[in-house]
N, C-alpha and C. Protein backbone atom coordinates (compact mmCIF):
# COMPACT_ATOMS: atom_id res chain seq x y z
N UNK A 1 7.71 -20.41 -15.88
CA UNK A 1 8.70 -21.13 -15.11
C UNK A 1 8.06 -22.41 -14.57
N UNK A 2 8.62 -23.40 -14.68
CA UNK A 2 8.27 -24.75 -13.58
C UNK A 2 8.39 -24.57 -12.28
N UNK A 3 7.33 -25.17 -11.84
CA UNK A 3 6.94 -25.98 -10.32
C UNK A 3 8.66 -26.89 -9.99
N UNK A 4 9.28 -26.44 -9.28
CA UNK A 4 10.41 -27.05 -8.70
C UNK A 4 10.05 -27.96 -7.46
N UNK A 5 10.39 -29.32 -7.36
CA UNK A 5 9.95 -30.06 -6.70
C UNK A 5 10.84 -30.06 -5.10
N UNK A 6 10.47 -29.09 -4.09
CA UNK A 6 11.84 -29.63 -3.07
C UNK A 6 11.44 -30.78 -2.55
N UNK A 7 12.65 -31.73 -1.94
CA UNK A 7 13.00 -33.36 -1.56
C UNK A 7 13.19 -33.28 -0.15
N UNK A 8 13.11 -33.61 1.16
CA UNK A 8 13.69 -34.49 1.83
C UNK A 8 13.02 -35.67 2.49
N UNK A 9 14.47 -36.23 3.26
CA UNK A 9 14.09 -37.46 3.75
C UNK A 9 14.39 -37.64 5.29
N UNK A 10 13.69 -37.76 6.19
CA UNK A 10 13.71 -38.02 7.78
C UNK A 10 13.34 -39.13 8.33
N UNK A 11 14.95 -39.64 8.83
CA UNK A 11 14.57 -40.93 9.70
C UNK A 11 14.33 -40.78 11.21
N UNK A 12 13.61 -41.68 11.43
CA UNK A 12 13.74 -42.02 13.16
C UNK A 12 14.51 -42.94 13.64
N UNK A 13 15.25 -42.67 14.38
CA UNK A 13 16.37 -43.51 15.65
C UNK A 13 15.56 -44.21 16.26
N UNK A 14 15.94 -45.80 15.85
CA UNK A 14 15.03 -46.60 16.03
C UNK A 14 14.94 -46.89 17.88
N UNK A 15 13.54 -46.72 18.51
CA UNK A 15 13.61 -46.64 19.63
C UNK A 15 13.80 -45.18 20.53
N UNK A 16 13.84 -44.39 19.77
CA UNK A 16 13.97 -43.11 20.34
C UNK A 16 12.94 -42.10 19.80
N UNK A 17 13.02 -40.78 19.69
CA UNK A 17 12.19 -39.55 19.02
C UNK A 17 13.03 -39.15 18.51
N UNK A 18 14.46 -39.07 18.53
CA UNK A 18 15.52 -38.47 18.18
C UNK A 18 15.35 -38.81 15.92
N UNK A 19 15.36 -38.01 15.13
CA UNK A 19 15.14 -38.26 14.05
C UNK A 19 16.51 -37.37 13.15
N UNK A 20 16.24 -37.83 11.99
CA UNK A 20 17.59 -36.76 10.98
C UNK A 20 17.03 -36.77 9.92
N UNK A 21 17.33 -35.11 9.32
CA UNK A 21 16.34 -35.03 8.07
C UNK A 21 17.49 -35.05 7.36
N UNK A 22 17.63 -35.21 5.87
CA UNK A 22 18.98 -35.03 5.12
C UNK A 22 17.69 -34.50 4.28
N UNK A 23 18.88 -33.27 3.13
CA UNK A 23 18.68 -32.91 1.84
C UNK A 23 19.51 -32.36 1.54
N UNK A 24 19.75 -32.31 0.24
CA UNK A 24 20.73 -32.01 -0.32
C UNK A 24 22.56 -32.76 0.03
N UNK A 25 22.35 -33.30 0.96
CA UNK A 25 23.54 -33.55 1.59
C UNK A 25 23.62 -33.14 3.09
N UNK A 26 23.00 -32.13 3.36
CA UNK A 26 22.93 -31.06 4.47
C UNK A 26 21.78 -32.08 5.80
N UNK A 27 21.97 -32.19 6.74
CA UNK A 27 21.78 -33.04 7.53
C UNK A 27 21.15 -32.11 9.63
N UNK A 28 20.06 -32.42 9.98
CA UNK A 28 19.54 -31.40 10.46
C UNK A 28 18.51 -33.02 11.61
N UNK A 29 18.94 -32.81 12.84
CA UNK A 29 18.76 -33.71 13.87
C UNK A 29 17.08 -33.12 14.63
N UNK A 30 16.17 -33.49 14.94
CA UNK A 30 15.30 -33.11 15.51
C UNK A 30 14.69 -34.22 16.88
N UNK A 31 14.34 -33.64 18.01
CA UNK A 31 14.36 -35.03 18.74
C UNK A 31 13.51 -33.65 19.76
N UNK A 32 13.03 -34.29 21.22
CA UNK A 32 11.54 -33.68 21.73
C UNK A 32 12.64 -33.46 23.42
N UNK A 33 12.22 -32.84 24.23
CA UNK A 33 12.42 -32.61 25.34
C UNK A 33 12.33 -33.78 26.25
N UNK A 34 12.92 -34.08 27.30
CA UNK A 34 12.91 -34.78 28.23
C UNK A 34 11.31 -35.07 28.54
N UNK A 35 10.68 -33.91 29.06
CA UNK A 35 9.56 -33.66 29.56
C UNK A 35 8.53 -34.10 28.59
N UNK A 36 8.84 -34.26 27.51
CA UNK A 36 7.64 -34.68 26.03
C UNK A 36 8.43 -36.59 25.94
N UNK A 37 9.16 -36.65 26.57
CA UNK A 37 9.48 -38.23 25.82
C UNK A 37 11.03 -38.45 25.27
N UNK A 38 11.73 -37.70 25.26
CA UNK A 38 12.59 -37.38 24.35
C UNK A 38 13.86 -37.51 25.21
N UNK A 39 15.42 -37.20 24.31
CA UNK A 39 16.29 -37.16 25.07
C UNK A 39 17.17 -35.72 24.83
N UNK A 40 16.56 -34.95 24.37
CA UNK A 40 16.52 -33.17 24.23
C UNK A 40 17.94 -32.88 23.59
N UNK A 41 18.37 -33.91 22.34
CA UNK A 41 19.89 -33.54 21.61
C UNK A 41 19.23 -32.55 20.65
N UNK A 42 17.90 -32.32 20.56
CA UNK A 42 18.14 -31.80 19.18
C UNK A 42 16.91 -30.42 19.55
N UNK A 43 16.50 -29.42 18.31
CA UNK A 43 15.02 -28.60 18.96
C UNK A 43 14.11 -30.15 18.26
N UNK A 44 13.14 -29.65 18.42
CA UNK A 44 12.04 -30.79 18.04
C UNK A 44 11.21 -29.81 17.23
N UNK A 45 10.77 -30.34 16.32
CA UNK A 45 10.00 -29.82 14.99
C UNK A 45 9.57 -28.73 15.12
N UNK A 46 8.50 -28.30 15.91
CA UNK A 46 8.00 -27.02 16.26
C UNK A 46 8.80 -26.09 16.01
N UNK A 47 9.88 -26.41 16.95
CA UNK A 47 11.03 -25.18 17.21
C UNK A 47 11.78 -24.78 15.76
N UNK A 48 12.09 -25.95 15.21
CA UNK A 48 12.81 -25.85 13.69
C UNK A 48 11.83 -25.28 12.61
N UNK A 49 10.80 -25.47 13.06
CA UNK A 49 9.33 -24.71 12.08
C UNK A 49 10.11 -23.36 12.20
N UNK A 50 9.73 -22.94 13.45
CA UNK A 50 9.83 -21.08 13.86
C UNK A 50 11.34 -21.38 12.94
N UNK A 51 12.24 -21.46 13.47
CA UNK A 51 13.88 -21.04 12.50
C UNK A 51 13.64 -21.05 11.30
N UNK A 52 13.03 -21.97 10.45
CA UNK A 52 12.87 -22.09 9.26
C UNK A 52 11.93 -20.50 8.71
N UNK A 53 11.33 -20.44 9.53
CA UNK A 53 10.13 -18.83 9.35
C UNK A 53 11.62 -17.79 9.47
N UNK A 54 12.12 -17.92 10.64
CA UNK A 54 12.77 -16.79 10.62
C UNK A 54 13.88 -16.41 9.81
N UNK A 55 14.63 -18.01 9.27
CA UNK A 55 14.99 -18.02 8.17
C UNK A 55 14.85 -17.45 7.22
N UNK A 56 13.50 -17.99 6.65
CA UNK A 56 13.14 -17.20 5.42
C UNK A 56 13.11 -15.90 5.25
N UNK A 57 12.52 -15.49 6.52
CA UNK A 57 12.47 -13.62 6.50
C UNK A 57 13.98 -13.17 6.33
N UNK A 58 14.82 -13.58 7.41
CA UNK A 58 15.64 -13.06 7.00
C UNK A 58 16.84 -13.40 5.46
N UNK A 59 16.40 -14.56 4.67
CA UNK A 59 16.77 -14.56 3.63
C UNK A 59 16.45 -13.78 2.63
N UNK A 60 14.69 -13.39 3.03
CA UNK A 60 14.47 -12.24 1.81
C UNK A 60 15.00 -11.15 2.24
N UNK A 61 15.16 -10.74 3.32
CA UNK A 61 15.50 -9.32 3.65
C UNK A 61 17.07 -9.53 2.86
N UNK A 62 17.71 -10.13 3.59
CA UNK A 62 19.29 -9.86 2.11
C UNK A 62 18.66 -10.27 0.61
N UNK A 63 17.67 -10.82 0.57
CA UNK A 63 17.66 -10.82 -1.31
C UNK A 63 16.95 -9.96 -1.55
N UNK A 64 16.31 -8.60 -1.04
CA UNK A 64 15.52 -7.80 -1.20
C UNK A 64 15.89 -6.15 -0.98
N UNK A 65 16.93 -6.21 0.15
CA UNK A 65 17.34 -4.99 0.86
C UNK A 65 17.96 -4.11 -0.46
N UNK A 66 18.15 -4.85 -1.35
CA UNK A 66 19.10 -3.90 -2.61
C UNK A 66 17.84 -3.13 -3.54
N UNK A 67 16.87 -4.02 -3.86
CA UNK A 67 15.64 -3.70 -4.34
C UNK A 67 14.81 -2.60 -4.00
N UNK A 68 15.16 -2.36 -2.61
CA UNK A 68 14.27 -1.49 -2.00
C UNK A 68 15.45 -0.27 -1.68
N UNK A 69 16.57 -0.73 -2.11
CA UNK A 69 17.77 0.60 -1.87
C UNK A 69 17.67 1.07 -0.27
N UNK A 70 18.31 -0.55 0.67
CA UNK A 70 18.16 -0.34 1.50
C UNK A 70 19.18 -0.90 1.77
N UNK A 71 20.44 -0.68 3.24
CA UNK A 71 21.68 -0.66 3.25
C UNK A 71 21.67 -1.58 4.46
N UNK A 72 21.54 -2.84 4.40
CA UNK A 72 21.47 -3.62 5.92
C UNK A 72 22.71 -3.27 6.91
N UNK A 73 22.36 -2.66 7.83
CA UNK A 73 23.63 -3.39 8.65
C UNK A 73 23.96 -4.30 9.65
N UNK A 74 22.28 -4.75 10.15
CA UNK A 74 21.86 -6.20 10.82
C UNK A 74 20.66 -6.31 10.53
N UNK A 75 20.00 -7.58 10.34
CA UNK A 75 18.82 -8.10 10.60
C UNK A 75 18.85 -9.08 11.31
N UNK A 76 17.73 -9.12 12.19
CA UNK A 76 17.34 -10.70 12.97
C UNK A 76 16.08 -10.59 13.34
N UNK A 77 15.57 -11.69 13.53
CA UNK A 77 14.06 -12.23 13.58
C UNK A 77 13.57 -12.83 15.09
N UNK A 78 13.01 -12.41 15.84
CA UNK A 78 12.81 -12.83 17.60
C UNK A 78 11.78 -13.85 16.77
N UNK A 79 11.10 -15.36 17.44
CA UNK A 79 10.14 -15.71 16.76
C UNK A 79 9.26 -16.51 18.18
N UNK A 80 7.94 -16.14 18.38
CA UNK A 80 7.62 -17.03 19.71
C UNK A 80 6.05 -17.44 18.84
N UNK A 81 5.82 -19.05 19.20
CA UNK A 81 4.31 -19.28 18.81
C UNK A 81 4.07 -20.03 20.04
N UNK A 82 2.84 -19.96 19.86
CA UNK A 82 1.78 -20.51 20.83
C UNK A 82 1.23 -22.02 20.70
N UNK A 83 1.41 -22.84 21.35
CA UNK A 83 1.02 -24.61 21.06
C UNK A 83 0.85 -24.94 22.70
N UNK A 84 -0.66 -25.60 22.38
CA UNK A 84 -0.90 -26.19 23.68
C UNK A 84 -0.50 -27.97 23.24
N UNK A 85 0.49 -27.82 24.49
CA UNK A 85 0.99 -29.69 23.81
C UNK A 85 -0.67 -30.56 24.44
N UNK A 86 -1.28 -30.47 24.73
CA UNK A 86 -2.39 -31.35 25.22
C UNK A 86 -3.14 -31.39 23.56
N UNK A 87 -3.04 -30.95 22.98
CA UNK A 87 -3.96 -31.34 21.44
C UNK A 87 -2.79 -32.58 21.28
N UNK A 88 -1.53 -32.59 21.08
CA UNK A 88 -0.63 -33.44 20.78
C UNK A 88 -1.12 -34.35 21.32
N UNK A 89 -0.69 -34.32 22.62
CA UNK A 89 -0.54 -35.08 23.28
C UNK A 89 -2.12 -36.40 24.00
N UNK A 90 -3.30 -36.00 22.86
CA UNK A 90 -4.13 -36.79 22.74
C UNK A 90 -5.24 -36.31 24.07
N UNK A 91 -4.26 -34.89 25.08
CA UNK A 91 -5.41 -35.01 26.34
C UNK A 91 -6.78 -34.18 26.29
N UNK A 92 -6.52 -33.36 25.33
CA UNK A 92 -7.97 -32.50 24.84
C UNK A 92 -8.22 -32.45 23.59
N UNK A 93 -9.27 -32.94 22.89
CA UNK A 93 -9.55 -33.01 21.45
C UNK A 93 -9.44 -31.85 21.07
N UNK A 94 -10.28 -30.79 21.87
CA UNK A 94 -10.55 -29.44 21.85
C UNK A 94 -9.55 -28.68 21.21
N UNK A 95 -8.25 -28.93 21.36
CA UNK A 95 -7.22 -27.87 21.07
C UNK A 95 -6.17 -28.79 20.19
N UNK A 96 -5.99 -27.28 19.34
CA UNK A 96 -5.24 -27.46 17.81
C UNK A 96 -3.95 -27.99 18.31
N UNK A 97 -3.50 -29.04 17.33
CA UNK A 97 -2.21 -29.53 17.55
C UNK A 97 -1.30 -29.16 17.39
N UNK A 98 -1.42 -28.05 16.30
CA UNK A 98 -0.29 -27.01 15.92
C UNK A 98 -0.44 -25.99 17.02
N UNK A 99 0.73 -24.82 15.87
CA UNK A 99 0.42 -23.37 16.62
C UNK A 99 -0.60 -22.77 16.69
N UNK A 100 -1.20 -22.05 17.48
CA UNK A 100 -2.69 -21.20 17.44
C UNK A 100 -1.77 -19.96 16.97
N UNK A 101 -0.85 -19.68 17.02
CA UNK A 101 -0.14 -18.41 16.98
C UNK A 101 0.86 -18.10 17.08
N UNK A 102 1.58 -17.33 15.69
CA UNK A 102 3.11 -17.27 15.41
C UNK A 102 3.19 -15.74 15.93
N UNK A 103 4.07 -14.98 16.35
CA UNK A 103 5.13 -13.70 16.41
C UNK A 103 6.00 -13.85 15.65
N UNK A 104 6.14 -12.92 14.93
CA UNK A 104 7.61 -12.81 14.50
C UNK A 104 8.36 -11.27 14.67
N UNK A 105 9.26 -10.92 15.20
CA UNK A 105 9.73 -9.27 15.56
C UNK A 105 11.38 -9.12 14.49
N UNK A 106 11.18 -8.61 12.95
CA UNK A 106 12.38 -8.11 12.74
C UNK A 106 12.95 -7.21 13.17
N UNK A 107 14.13 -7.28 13.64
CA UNK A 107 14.83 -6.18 14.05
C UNK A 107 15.92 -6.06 12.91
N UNK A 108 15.42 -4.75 12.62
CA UNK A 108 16.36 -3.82 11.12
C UNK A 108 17.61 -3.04 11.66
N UNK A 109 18.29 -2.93 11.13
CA UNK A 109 19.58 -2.14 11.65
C UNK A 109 20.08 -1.40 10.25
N UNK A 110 19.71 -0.15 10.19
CA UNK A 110 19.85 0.43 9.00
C UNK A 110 19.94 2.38 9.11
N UNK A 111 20.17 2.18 8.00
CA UNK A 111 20.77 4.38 8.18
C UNK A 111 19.52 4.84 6.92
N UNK A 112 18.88 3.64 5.97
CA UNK A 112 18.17 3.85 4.91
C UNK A 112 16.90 4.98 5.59
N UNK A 113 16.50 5.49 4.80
CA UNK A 113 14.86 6.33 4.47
C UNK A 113 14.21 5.01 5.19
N UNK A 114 13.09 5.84 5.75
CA UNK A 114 12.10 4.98 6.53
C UNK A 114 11.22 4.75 5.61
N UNK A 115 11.03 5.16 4.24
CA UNK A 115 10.02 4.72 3.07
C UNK A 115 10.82 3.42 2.75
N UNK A 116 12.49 3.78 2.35
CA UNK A 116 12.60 2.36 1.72
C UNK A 116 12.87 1.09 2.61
N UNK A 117 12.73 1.74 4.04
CA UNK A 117 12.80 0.05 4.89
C UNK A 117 11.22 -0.42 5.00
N UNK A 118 10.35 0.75 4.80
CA UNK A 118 8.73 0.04 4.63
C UNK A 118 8.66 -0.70 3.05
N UNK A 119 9.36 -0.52 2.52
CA UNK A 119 9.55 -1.22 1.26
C UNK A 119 9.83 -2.50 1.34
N UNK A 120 11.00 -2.39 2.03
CA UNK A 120 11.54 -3.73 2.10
C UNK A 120 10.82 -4.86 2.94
N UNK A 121 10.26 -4.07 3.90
CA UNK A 121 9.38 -4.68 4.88
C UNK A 121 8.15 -5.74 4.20
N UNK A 122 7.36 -4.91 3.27
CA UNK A 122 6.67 -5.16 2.46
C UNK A 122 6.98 -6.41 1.81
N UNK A 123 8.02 -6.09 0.95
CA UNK A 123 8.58 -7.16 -0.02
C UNK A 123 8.66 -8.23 0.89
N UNK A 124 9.08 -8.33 2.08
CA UNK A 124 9.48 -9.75 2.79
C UNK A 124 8.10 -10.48 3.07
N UNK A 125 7.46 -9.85 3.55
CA UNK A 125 5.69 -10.24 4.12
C UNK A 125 5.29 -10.49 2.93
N UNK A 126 5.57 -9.68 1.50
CA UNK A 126 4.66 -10.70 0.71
C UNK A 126 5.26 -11.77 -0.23
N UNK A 127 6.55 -11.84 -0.07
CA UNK A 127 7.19 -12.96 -0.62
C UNK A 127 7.68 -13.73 -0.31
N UNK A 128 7.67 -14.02 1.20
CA UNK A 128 8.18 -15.14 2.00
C UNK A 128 7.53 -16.72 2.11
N UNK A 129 8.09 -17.07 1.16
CA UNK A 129 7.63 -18.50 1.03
C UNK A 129 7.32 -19.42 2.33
N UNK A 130 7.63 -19.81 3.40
CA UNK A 130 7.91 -20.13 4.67
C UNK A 130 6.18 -19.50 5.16
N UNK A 131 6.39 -18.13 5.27
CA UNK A 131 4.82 -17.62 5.68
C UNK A 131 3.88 -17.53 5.26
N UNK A 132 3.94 -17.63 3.76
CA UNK A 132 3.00 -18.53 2.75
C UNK A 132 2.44 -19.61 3.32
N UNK A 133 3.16 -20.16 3.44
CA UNK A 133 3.02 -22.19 3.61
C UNK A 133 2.50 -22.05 4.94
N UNK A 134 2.81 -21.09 5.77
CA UNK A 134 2.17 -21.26 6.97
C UNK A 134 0.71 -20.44 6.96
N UNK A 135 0.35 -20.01 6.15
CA UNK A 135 -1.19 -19.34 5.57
C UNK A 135 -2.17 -20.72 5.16
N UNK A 136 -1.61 -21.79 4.73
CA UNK A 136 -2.56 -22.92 4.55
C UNK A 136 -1.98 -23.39 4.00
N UNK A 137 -1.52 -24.84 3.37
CA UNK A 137 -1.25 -25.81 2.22
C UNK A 137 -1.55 -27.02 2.84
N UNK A 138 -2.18 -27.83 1.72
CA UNK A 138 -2.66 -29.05 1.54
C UNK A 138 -1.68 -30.07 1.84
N UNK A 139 -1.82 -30.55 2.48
CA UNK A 139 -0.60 -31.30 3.19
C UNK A 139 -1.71 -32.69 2.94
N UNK A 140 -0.74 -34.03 2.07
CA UNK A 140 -0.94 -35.08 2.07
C UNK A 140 0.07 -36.02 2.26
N UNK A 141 -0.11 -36.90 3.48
CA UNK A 141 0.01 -38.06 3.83
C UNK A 141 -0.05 -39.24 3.63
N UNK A 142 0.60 -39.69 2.18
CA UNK A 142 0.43 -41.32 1.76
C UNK A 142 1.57 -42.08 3.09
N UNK A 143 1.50 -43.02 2.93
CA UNK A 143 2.04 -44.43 3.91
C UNK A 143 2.22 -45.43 2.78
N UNK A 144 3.39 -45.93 3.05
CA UNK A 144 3.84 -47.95 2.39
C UNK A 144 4.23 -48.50 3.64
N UNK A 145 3.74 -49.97 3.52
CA UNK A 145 4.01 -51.17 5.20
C UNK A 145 5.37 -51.59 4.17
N UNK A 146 6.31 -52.07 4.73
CA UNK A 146 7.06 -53.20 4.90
C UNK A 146 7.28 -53.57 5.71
N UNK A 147 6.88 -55.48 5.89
CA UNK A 147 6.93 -56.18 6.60
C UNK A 147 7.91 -57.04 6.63
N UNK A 148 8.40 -56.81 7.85
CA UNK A 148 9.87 -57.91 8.16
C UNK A 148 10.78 -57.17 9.50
């Protein structure tokens, strides 16, 4: 199978933090708290990181729950990480700019065998693309100036 390339594109509101990612058509606002700089219309990246995690889990759990002959009747994902904004925010070199530390708590709602919800469990932790990517990837940063 091919390497599928995903696309998007995020602008910034010129003069603000307030930004918009588009892909596909589908359109997704991100902007920072009062208290960080911001004018708090939107979550700000971090926060859309965690949804996107919890996302994913719970996308595999419906593309998986049949696999494992397991009968959903809710899933949801609690998600809390840990970020000291002072790495951001330039006031301690010392500390990571990201998260030091993700949680994530599924909550299953099911009548299935407790073998096949450890199944399913399984399947999500090791195929969740989202928690992959948050295990390490090479993240590169090219830049173009235009001037005017």
């Amino acid at each position: 199978m091919t390497v599928e390339a995903f696309k998007s594109n995020v602008q910034l509101q010129p003069g603000r933090l307030l930004c918009e990612a588009t892909v596909r058509g589908f359109k997704v606002q991100m902007d920072e708290p009062e208290t960080m700089g911001g004018t708090d219309q939107a979550m700000n990246p971090v926060e859309l990181l965690l949804c996107a995690l919890g996302g994913c889990l719970c996308i595999c759990a419906g593309a998986f729950s049949k696999a494992a002959r397991v009968d959903l009747t809710a899933f949801e994902v609690d998600l809390e990480g840990d970020l000291d904004p002072d790495g951001f925010m330039g006031k301690n070199k010392n500390v990571r700019t990201g998260f030091q530390g993700i949680r994530a708590v599924m909550k299953i709602t099911s009548k299935s065998p407790q073998e096949n919800l450890e199944k399913m469990i399984q399947m999500i932790k090791t195929v969740c693309p989202v928690s992959d990517t948050l295990k390490g990837v090479n993240v590169k940063a090219d830049y173009e100036i235009k001037h005017g």
